[in-house]
N, C-alpha and C. Protein backbone atom coordinates (compact mmCIF):
# COMPACT_ATOMS: atom_id res chain seq x y z
N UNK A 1 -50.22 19.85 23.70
CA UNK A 1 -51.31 18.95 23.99
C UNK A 1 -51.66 19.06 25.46
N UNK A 2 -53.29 19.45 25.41
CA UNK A 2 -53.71 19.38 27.14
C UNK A 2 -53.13 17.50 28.14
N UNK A 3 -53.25 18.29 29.22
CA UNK A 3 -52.72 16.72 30.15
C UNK A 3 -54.02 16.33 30.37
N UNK A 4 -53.76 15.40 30.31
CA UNK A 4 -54.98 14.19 30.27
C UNK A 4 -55.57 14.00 32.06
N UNK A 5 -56.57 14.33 32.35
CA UNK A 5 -56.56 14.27 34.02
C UNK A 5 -58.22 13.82 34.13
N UNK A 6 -58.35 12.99 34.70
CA UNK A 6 -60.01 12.96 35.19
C UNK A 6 -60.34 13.94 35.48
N UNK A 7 -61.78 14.01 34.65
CA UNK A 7 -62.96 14.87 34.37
C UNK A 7 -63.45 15.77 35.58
N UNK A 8 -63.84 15.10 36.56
CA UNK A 8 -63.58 15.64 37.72
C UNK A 8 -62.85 16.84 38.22
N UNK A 9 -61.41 16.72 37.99
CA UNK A 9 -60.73 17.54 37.89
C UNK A 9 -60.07 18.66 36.90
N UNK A 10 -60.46 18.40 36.16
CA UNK A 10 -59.82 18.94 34.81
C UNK A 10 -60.63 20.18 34.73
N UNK A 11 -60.24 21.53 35.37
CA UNK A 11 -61.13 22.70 35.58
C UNK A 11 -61.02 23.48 34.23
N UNK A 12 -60.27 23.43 33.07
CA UNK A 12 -59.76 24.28 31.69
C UNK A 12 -60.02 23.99 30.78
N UNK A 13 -60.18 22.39 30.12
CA UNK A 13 -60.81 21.99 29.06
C UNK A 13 -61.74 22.50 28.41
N UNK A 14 -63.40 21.94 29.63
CA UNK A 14 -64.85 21.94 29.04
C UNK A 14 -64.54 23.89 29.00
N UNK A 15 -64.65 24.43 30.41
CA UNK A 15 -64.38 25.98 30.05
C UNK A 15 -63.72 26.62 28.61
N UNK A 16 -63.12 26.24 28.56
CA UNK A 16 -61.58 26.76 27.62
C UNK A 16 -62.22 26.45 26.08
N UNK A 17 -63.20 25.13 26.17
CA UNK A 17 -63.75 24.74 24.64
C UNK A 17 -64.83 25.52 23.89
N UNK A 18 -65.48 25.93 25.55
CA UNK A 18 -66.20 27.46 25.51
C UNK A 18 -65.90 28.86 24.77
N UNK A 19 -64.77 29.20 25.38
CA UNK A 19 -64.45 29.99 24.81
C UNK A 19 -63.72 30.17 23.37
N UNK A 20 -62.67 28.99 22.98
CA UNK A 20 -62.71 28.84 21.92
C UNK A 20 -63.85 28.93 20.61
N UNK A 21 -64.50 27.80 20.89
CA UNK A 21 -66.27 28.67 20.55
C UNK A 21 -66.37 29.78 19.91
N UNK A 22 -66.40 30.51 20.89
CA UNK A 22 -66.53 32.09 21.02
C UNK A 22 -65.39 32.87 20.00
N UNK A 23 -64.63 32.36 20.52
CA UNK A 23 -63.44 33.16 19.34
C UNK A 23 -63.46 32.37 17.92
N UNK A 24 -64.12 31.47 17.83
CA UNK A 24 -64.15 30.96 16.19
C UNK A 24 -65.41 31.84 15.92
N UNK A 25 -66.09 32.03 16.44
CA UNK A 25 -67.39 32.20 16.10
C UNK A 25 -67.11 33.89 16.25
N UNK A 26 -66.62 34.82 16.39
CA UNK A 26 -66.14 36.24 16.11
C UNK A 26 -65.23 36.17 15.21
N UNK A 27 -64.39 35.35 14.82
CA UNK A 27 -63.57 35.24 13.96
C UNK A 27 -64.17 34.81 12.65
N UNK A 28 -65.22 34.34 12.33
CA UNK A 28 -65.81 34.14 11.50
C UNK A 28 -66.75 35.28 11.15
N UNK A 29 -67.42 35.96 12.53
CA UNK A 29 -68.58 37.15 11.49
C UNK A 29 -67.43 38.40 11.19
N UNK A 30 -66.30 38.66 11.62
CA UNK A 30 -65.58 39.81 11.71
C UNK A 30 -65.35 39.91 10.31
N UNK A 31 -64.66 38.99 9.51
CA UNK A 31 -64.95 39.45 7.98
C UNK A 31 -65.57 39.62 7.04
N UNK A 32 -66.87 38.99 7.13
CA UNK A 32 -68.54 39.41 6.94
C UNK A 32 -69.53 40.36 7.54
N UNK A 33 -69.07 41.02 8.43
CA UNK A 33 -69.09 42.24 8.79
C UNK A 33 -69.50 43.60 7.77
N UNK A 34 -70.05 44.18 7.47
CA UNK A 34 -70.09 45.39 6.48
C UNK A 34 -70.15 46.69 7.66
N UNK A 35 -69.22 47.44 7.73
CA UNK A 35 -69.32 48.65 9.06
C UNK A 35 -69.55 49.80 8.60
N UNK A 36 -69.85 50.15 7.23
CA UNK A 36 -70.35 50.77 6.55
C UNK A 36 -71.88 50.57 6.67
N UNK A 37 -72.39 49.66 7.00
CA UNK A 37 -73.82 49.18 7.30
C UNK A 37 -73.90 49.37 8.99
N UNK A 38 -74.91 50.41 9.65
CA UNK A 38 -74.85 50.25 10.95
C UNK A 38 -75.73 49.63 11.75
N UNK A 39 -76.72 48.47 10.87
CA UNK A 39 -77.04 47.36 11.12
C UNK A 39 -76.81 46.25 11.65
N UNK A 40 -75.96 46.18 10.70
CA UNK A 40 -74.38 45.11 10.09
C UNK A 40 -73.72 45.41 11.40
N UNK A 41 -73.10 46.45 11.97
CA UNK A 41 -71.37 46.78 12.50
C UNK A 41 -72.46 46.91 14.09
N UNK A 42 -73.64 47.46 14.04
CA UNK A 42 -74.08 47.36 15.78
C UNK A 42 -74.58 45.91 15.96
N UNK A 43 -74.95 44.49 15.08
CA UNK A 43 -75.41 43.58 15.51
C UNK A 43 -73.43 42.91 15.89
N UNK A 44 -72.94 43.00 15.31
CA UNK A 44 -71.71 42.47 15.56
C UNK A 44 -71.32 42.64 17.25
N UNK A 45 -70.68 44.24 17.20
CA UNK A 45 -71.09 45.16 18.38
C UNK A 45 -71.06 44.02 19.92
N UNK A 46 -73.17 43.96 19.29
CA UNK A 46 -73.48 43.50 20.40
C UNK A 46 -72.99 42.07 20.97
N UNK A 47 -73.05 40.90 19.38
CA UNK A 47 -72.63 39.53 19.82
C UNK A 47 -71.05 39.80 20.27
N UNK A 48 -70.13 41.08 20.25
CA UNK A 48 -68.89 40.93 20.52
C UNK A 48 -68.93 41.01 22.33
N UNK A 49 -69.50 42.10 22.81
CA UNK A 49 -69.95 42.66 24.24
C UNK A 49 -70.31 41.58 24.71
N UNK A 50 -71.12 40.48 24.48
CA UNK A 50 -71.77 39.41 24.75
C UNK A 50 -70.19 38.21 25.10
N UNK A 51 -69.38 37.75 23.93
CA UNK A 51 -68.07 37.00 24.12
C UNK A 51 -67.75 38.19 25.12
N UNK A 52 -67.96 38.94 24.92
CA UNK A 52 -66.06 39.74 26.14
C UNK A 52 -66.60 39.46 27.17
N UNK A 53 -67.44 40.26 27.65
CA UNK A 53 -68.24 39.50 29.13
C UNK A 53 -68.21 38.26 30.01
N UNK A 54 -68.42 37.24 28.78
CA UNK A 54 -67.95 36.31 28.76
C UNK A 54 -66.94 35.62 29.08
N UNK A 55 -65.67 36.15 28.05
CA UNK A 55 -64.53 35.65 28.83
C UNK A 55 -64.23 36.47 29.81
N UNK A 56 -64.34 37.55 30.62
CA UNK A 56 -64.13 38.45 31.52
C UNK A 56 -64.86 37.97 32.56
N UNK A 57 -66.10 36.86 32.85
CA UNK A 57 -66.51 36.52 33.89
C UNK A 57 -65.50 35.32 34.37
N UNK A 58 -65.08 34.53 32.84
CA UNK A 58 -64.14 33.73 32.84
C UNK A 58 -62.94 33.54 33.60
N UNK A 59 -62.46 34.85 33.04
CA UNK A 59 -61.01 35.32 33.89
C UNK A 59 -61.16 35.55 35.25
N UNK A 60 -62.79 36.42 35.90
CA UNK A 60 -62.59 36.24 37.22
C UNK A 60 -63.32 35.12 38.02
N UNK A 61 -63.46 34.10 37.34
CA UNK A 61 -63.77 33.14 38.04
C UNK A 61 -62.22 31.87 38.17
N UNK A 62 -61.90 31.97 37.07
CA UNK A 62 -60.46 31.44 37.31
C UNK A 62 -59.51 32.06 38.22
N UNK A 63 -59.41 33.52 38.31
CA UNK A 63 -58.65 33.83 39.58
C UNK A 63 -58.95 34.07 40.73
N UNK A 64 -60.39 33.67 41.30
CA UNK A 64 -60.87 33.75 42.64
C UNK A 64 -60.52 32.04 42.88
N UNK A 65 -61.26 31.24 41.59
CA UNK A 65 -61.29 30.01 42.05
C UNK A 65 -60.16 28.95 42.17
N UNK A 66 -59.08 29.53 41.00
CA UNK A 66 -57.91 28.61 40.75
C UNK A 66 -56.98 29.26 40.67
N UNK A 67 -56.74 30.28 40.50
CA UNK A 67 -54.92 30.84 40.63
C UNK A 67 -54.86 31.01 41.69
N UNK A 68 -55.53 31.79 42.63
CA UNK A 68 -55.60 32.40 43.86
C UNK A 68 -55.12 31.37 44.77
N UNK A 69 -56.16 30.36 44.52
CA UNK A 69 -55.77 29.22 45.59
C UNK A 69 -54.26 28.65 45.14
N UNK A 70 -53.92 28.47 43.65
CA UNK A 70 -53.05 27.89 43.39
C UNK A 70 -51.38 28.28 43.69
N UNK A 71 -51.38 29.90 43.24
CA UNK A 71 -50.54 31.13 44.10
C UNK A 71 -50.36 30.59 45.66
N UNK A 72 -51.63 30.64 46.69
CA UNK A 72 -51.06 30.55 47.48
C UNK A 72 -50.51 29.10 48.22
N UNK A 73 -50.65 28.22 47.44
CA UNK A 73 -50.40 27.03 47.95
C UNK A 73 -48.97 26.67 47.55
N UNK A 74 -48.44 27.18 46.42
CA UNK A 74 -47.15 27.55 45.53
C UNK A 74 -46.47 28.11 46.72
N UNK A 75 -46.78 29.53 47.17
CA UNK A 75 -46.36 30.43 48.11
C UNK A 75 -46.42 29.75 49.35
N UNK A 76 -46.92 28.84 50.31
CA UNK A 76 -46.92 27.99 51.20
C UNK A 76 -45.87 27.21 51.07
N UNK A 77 -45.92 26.26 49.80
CA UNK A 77 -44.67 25.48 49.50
C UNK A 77 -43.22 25.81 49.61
N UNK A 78 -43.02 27.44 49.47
CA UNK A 78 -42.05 27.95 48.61
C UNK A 78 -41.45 27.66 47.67
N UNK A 79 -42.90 27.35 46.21
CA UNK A 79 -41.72 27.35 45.27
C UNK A 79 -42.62 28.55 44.56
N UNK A 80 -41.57 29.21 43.35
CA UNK A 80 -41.88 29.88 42.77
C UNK A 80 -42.31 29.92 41.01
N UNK A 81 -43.03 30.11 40.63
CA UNK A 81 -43.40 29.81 39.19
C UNK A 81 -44.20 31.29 38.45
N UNK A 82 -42.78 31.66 37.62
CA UNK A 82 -43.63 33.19 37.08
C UNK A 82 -44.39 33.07 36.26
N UNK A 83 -45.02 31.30 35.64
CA UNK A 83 -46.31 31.98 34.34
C UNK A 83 -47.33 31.67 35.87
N UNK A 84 -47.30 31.10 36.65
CA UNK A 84 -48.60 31.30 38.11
C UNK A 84 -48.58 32.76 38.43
N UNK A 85 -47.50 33.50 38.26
CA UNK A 85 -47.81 34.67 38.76
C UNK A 85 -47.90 35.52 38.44
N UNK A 86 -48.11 35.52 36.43
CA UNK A 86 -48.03 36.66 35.75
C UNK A 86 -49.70 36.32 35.12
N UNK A 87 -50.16 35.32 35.42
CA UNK A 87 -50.77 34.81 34.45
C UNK A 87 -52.40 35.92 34.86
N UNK A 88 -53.16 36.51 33.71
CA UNK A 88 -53.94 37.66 33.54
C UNK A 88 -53.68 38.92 34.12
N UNK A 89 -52.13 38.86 34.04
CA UNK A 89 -51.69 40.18 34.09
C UNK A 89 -51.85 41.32 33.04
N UNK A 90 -52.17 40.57 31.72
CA UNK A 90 -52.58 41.75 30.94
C UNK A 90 -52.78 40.62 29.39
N UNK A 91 -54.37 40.65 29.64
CA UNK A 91 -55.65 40.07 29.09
C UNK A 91 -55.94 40.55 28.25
N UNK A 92 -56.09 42.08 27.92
CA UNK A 92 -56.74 43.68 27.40
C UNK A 92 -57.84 43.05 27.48
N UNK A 93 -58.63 42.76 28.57
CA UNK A 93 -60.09 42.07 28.17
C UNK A 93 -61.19 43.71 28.34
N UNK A 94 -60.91 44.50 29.48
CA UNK A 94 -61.20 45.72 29.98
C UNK A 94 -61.12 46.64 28.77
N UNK A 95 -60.08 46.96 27.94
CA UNK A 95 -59.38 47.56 26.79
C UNK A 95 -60.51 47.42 26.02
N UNK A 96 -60.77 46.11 25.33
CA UNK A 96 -61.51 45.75 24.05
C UNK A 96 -63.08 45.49 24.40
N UNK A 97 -63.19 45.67 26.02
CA UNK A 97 -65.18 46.08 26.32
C UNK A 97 -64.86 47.68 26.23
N UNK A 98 -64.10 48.30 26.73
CA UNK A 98 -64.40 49.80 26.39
C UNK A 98 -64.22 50.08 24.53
N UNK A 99 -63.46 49.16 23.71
CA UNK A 99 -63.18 49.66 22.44
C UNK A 99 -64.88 49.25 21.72
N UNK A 100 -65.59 48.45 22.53
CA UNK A 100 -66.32 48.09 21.67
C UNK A 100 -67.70 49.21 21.96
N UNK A 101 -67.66 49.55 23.30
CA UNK A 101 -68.42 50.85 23.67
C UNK A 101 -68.55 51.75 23.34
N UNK A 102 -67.04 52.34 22.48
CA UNK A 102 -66.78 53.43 21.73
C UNK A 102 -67.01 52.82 20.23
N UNK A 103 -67.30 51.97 19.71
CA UNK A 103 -67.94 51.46 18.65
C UNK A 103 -69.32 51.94 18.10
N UNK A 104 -70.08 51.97 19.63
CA UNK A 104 -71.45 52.31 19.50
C UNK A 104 -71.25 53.80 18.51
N UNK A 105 -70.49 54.66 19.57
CA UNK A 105 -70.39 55.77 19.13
C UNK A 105 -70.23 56.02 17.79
N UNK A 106 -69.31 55.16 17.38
CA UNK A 106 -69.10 55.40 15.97
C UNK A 106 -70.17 55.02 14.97
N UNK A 107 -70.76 54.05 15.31
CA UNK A 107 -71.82 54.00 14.25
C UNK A 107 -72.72 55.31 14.40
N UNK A 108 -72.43 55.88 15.04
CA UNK A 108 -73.65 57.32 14.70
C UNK A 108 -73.22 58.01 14.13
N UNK A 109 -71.43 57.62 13.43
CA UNK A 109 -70.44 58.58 12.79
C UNK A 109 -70.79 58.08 11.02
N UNK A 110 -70.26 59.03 10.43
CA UNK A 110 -70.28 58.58 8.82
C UNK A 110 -69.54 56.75 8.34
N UNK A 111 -69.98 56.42 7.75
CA UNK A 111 -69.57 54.98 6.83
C UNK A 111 -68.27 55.27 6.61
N UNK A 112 -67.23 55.85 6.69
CA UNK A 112 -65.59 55.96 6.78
C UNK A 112 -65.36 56.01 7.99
N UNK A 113 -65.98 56.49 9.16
CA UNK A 113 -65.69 56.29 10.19
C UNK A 113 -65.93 54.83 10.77
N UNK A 114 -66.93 54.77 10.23
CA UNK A 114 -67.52 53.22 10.72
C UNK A 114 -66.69 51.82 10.21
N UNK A 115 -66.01 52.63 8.92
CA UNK A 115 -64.91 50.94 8.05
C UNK A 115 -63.76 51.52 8.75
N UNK A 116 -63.47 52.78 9.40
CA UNK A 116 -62.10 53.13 10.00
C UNK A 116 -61.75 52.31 11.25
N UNK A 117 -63.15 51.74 12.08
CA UNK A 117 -63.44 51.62 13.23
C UNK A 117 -63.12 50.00 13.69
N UNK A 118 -63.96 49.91 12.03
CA UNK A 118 -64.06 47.89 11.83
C UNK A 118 -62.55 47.58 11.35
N UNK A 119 -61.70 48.34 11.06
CA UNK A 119 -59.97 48.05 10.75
C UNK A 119 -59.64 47.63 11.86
N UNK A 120 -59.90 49.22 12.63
CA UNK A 120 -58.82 49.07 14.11
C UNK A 120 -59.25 47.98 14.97
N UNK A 121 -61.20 47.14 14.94
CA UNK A 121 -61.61 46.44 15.77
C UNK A 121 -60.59 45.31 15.22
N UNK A 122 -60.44 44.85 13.90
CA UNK A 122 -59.80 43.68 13.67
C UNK A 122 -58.89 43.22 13.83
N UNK A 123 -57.80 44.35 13.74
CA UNK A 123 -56.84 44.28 14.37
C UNK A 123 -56.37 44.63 15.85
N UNK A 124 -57.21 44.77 16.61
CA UNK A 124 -57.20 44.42 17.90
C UNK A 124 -58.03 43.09 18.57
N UNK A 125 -58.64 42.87 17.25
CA UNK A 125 -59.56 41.05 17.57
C UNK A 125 -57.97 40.02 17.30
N UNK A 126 -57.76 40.22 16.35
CA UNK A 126 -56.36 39.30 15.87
C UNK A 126 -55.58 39.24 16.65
N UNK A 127 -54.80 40.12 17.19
CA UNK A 127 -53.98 40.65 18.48
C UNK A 127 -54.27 39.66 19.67
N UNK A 128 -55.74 40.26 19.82
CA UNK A 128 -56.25 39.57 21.49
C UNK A 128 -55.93 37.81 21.49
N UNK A 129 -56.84 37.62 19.72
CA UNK A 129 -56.61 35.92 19.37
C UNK A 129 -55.58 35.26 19.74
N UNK A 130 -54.45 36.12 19.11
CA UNK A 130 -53.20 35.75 18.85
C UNK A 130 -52.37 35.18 19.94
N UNK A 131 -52.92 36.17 21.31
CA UNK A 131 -52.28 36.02 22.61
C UNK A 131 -53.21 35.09 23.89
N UNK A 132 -54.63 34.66 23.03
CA UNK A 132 -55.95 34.29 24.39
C UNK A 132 -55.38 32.84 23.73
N UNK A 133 -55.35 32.44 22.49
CA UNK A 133 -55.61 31.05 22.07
C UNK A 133 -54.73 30.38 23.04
N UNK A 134 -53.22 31.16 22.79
CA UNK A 134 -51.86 30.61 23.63
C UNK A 134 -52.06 30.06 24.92
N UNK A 135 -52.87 31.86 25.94
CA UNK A 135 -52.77 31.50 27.15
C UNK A 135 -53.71 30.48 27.58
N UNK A 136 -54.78 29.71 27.13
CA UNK A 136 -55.49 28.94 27.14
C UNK A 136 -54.70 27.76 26.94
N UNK A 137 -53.87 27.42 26.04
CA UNK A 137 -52.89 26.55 25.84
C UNK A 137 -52.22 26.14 27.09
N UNK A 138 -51.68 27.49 27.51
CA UNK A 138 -50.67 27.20 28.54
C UNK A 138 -51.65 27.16 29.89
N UNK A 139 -52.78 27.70 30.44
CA UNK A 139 -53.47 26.77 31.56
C UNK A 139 -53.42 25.77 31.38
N UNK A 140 -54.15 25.05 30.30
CA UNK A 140 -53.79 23.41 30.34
C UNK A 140 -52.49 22.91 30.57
N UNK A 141 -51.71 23.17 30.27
CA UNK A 141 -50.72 22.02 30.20
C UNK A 141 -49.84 22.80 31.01
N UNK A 142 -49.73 23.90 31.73
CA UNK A 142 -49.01 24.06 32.66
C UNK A 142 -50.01 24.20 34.38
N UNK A 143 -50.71 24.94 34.23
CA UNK A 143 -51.45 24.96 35.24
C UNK A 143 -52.60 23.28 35.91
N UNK A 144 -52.96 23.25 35.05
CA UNK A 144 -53.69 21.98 35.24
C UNK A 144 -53.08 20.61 35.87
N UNK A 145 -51.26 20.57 35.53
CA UNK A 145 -50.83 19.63 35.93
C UNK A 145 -49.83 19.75 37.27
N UNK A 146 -50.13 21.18 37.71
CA UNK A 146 -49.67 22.21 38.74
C UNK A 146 -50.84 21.60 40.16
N UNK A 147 -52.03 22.00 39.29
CA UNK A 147 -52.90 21.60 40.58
C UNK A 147 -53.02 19.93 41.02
N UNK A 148 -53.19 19.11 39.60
CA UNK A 148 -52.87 17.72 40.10
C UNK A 148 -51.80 17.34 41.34
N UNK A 149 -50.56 18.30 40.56
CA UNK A 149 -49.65 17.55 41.84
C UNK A 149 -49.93 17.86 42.67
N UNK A 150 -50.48 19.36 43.10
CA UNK A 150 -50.05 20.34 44.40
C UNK A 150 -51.22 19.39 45.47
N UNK A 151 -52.83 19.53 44.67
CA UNK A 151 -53.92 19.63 45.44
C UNK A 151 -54.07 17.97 45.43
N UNK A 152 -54.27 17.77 46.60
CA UNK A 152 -55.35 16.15 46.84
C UNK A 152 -57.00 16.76 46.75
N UNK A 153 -57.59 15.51 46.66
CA UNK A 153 -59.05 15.59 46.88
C UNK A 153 -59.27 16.25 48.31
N UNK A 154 -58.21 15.96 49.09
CA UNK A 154 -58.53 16.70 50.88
C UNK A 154 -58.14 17.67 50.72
N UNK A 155 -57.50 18.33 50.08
CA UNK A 155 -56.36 19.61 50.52
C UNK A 155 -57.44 20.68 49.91
C-alpha cells in the first residue's frame, strides 16, 4: 500500500496512475491483436511506441528530478540504500523501443513472421509488466517516504 502523504508532495501516485493506464490499456489490445493482419500488428506498433516513450520520458524525468536529488542527499547524509541506487538500472525500456522498431520491419515480412513477432512481443510485454508494475510499487512506498523524511519544504 502507497504512503499516504499530501498531494503536494506525493510526486508517484498521480504519475504512476498514468502509467498504469498505459499498461492496462496494452495489456488489453495485445491479445486482440491479429499480427497476421498488418493493419492490425502496425496500429498496435504505433499505440505501443507511443506508451514506451512515454514511460521513458517518465523514467528520465524521475531521475533528473527525484533520484538524483534523492541519491545525493542520502550520499550527504551518509546513509546508504541499494533499491535508491539500483533503482532504473535496468528498465529494458531502450530494449522494447528498439524491439518495437524492428516490428515495423516485420510487418513487411510474411503472416508467420508477423504471429512469430507478436509471440516474442508478448512475451517481452509480460516480462516488462511483470517487473514495471512492482517497481512502481516500490517508488511509492519506499521512495516517497524517503523523501518525506529526508526533504523539508526548505531543503
Amino acid at each position: 500500500m502507497a504512503t499516504i502523504c499530501p498531494e503536494e508532495i506525493d510526486v508517484f501516485s498521480i504519475p504512476h496512475s498514468r502509467m498504469k493506464e498505459l499498461v492496462y490499456k496494452y495489456l488489453e489490445m495485445l491479445p486482440s491483436t491479429n499480427f497476421s493482419d498488418v493493419v492490425n500488428m502496425t496500429t498496435l506498433l504505433e499505440n505501443l511506441l507511443i506508451t514506451f516513450r512515454e514511460f521513458k520520458a517518465h523514467e528520465q524525468i524521475e531521475n533528473k528530478y527525484i533520484m538524483t536529488k534523492l541519491k545525493a542527499k542520502l550520499r550527504k547524509l551518509s546513509i546508504q540504500n541499494t533499491a535508491v541506487c539500483n533503482c532504473h538500472s535496468d528498465n529494458r525500456l531502450s530494449e522494447i523501443l528498439s524491439l518495437l522498431r524492428d516490428g515495423y520491419r516485420t510487418a513487411e515480412e510474411t503472416a508467420g513472421d508477423r504471429v512469430n513477432f507478436g509471440l516474442q512481443l508478448q512475451r517481452t510485454l509480460e516480462d516488462f509488466t511483470e517487473k514495471f508494475l512492482p517497481h512502481m510499487e516500490e517508488e511509492e512506498e519506499v521512495f516517497q517516504p524517503l523523501l518525506i523524511k529526508y526533504f523539508t519544504l526548505m531543503s
